[in-house]
Protein backbone atom coordinates (compact mmCIF):
# COMPACT_ATOMS: atom_id res chain seq x y z
CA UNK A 1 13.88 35.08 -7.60
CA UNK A 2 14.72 34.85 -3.71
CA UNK A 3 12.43 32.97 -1.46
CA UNK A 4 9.93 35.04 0.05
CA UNK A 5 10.71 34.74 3.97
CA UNK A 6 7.97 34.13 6.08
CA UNK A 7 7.48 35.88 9.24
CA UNK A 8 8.66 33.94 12.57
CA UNK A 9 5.18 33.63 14.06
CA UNK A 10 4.06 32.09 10.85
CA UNK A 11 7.37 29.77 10.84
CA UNK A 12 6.43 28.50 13.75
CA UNK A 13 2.73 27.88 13.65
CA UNK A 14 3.73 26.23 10.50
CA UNK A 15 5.70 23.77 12.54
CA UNK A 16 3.45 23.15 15.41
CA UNK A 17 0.56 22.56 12.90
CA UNK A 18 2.66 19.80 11.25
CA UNK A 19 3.70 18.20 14.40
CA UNK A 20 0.10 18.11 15.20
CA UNK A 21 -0.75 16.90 11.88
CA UNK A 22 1.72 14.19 12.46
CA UNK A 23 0.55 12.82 15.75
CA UNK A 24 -2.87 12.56 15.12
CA UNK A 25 -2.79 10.95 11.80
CA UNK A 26 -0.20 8.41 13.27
CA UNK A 27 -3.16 7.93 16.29
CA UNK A 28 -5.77 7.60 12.95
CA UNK A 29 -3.68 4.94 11.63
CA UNK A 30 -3.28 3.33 14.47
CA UNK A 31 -6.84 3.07 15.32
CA UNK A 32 -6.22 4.93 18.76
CA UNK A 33 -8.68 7.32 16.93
CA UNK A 34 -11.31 4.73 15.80
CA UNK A 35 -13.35 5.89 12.18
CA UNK A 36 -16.15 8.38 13.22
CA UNK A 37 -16.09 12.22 14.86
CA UNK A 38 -12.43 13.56 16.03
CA UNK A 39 -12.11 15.23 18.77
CA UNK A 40 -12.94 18.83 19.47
CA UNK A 41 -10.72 21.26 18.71
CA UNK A 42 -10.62 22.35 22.27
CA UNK A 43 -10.00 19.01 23.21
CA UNK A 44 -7.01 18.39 20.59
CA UNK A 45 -5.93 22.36 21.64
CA UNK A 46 -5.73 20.78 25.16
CA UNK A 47 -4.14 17.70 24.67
CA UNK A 48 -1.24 19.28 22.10
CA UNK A 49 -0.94 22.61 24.48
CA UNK A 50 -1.68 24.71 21.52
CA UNK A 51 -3.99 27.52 19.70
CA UNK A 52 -6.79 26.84 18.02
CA UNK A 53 -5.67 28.38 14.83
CA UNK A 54 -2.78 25.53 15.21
CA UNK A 55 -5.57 22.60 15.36
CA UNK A 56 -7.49 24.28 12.73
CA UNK A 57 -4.31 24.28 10.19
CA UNK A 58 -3.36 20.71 11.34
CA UNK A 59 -6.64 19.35 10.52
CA UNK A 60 -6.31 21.36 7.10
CA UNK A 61 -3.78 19.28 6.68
CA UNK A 62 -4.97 15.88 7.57
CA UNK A 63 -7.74 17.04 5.13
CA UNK A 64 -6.18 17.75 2.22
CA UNK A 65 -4.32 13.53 2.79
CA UNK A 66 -8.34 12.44 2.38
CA UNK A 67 -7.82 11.09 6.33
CA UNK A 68 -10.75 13.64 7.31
CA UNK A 69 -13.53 15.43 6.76
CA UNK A 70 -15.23 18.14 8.10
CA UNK A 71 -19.51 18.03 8.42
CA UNK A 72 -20.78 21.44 8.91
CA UNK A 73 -22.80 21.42 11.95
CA UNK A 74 -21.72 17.71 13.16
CA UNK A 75 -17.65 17.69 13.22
CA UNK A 76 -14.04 16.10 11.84
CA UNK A 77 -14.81 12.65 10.64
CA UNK A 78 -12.07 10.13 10.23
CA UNK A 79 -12.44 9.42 6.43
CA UNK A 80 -9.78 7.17 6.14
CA UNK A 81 -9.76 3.15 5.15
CA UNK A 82 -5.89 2.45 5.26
CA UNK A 83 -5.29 -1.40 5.30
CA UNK A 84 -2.28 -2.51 8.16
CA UNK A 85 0.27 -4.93 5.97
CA UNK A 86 2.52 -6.09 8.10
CA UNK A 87 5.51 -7.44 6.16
CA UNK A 88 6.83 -10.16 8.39
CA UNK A 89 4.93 -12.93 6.63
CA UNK A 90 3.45 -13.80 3.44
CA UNK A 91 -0.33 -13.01 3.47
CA UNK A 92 -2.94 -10.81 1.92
CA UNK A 93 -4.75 -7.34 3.41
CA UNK A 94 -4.82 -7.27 6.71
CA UNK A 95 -8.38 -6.29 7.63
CA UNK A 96 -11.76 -7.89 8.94
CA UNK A 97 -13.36 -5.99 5.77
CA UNK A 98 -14.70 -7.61 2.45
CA UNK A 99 -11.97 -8.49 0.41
CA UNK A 100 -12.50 -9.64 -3.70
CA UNK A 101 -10.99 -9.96 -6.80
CA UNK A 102 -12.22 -9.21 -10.63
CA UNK A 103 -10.08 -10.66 -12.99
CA UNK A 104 -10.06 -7.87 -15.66
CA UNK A 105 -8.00 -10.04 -18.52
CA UNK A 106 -6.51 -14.00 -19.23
CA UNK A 107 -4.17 -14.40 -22.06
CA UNK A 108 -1.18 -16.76 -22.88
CA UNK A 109 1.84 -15.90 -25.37
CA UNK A 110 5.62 -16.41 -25.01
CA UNK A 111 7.19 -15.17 -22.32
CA UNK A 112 9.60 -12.28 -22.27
CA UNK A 113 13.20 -12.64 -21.60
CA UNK A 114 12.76 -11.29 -17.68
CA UNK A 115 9.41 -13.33 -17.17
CA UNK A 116 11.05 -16.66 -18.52
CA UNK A 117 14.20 -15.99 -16.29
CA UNK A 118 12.07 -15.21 -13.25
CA UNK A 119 9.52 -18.50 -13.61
CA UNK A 120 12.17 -20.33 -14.42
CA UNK A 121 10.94 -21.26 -18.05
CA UNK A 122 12.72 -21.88 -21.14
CA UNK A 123 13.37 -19.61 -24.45
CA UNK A 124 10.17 -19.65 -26.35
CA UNK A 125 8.00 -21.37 -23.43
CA UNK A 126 4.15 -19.80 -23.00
CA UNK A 127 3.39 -18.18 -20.01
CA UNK A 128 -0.13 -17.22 -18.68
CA UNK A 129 -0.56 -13.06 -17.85
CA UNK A 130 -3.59 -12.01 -15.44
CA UNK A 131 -4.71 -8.74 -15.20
CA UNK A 132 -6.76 -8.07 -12.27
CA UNK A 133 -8.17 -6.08 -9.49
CA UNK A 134 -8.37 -6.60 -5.30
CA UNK A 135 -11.05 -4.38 -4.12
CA UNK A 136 -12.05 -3.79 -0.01
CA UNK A 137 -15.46 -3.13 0.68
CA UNK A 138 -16.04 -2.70 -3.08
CA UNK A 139 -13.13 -0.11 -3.29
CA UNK A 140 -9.88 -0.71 -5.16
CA UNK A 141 -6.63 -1.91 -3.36
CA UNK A 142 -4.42 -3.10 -6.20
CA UNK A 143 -4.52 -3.53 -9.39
CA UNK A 144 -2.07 -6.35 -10.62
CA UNK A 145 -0.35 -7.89 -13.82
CA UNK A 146 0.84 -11.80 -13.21
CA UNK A 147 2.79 -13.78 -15.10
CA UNK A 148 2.52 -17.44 -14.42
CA UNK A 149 3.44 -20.96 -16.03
CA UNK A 150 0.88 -21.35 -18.25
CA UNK A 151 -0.01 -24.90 -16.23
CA UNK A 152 -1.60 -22.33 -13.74
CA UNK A 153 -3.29 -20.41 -15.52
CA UNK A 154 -6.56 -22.35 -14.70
CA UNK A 155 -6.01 -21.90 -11.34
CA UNK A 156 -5.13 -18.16 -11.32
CA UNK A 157 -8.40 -17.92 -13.00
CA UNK A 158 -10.18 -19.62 -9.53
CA UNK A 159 -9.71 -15.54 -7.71
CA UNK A 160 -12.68 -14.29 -7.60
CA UNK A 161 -13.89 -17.13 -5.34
CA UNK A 162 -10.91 -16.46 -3.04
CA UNK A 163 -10.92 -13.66 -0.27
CA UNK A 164 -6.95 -13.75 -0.30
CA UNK A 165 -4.77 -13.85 -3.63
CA UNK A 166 -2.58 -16.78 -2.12
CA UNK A 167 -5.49 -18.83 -1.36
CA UNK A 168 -6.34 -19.52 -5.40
CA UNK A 169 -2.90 -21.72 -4.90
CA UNK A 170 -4.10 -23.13 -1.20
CA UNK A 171 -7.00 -24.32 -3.17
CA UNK A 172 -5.38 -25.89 -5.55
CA UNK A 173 -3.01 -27.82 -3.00
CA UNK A 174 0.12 -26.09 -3.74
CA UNK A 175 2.18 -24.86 -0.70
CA UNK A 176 3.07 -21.29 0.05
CA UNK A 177 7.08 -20.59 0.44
CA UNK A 178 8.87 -17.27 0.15
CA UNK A 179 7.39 -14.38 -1.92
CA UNK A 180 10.61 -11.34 -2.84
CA UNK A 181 8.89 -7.95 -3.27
CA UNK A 182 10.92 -4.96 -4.24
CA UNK A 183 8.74 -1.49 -3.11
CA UNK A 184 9.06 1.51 -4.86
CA UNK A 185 6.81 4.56 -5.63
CA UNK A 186 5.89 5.39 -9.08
CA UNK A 187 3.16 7.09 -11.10
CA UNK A 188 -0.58 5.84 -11.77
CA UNK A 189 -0.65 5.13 -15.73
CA UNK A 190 -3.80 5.58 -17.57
CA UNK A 191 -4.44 2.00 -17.13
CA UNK A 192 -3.79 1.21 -13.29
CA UNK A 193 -5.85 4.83 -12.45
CA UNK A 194 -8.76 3.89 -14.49
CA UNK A 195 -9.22 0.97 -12.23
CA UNK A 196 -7.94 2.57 -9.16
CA UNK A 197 -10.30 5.99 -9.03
CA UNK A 198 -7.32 8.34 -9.19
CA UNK A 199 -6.00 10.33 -11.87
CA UNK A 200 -3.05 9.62 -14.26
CA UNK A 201 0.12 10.42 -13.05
CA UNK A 202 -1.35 10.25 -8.90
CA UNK A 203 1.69 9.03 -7.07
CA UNK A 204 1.20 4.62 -5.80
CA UNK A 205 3.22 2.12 -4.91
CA UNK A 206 4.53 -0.59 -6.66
CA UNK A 207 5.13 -4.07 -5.48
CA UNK A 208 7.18 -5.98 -7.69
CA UNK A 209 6.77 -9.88 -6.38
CA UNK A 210 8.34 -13.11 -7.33
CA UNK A 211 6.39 -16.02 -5.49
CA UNK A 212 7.73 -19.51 -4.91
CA UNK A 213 6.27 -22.43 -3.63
CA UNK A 214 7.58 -24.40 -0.70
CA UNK A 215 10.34 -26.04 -3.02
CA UNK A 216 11.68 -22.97 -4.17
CA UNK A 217 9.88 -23.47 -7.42
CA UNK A 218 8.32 -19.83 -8.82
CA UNK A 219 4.81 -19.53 -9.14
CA UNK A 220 4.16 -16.08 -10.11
CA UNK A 221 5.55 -13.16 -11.60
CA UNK A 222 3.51 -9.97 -10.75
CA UNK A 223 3.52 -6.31 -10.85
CA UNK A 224 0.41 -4.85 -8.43
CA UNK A 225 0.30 -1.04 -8.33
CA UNK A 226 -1.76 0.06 -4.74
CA UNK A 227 -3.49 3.27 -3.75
CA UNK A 228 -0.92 4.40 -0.85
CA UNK A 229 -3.38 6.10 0.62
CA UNK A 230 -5.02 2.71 1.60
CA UNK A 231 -2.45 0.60 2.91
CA UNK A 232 0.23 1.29 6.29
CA UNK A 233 3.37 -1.00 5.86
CA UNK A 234 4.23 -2.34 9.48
CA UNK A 235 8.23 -3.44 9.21
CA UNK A 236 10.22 -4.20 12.34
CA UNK A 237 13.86 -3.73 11.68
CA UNK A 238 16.43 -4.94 14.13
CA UNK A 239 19.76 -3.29 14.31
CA UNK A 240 22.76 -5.54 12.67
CA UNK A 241 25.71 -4.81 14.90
CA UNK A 242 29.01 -3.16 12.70
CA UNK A 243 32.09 -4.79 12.16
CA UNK A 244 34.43 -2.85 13.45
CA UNK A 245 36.75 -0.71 11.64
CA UNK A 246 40.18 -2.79 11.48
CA UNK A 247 43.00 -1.40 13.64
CA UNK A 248 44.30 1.92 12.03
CA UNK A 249 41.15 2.84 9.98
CA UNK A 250 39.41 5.97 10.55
């Protein structure tokens, strides 16, 4: 069945609705539009030069993402809690909020082929696996499976008293080093949405992590699967010049 084609004036209200959308939810997340009442819509028609009915479909938008809500009789309210991560470093959420963690499970058994590669352990060596959950302001973040060397277990155990995952190891006087994370989306499993508050199958990220120490020796193991609605990844990329081509290549 063909497409059904809109008509121009639609097209294009369309567009400038989602170009509105666009700017003010990158203003939300950016705290240049602190939490509480939006604008008017006279005063975003203003500053975007555009029809109401535009503002009125862009903050349809911006509702339907969770990052508003409109109050009958009182406004748009910035709903949204995102957490700024900036990836530069090794650290926890960035935010001046309360931050905790419930450990859900402990339990040790051999490791699996990948986990024994990945701590460095050998064939048939135990391994400790935490299940847990980081909550802000009492509202799930992550939820996280980590495999450690079962010597840590004890410590991994020490969370809950921590405001920041890497501090359980602080604690314990081991040294921070490097921490490889591979990002991907995925899909919330029956497991990680139960914990999370959003439905199996709700699309998350996941944050596959291998943490070292300041030796190089691995510490952790972990899979944490986060509510993307809650967290902004802030990555500065600089440009790598090209080689160039050699003489005679296209």
């Amino acid at each position: 069945m063909p497409a059904t084609r809109l008509d121009p004036r639609t097209t294009r209200r369309q567009a400038a609705a989602r170009r509105v959308r666009d700017l003010v939810r990158s203003a939300i997340i950016h705290k240049e539009i602190e939490a509480g009442v939006l604008p008017s819509e006279t005063e975003l028609m203003l500053s975007f030069s555009t029809s109401r009915q535009v503002v009125r479909d862009a903050l349809q938008l911006l509702r339907a993402e969770g990052l508003v809500q409109r109050i009958p009789g009182n406004g748009t309210f910035v709903s949204a809690s995102k957490v700024d991560h900036p990836v530069d470093h090794l650290h926890g959420p960035t935010t001046t909020r309360h931050v905790t963690h419930r450990i859900l499970d402990v339990a040790t058994g051999v490791a699996a082929p990948r986990v024994a590669d990945r701590l460095g352990l050998q064939p048939g060596d135990s391994c400790g696996v935490v299940d847990y959950v980081a909550a802000i302001d009492d509202e799930p973040y992550y939820v996280c499976t980590a495999y450690v060397p079962e010597p840590l277990t004890a410590i991994v155990e020490q969370a809950p008293r921590v405001d920041e995952w890497y501090a359980v190891y602080e604690r314990a006087g081991i040294h921070m080093g490097v921490s490889d994370v591979h990002i991907e989306a995925t899909l919330a499993d029956e497991f990680a949405a139960s914990h999370l508050d959003i439905a199996t199958g709700a699309p998350i990220l996941l944050f596959e992590r291998l943490l070292r120490d300041q030796n190089g020796n691995p510490l952790e193991y972990a899979f944490n699967r986060v509510r993307g609605d809650r967290i902004t990844l802030q990555i500065t990329q600089p440009r790598r010049r090209r080689r160039p081509d050699p003489p005679g290549e296209a």
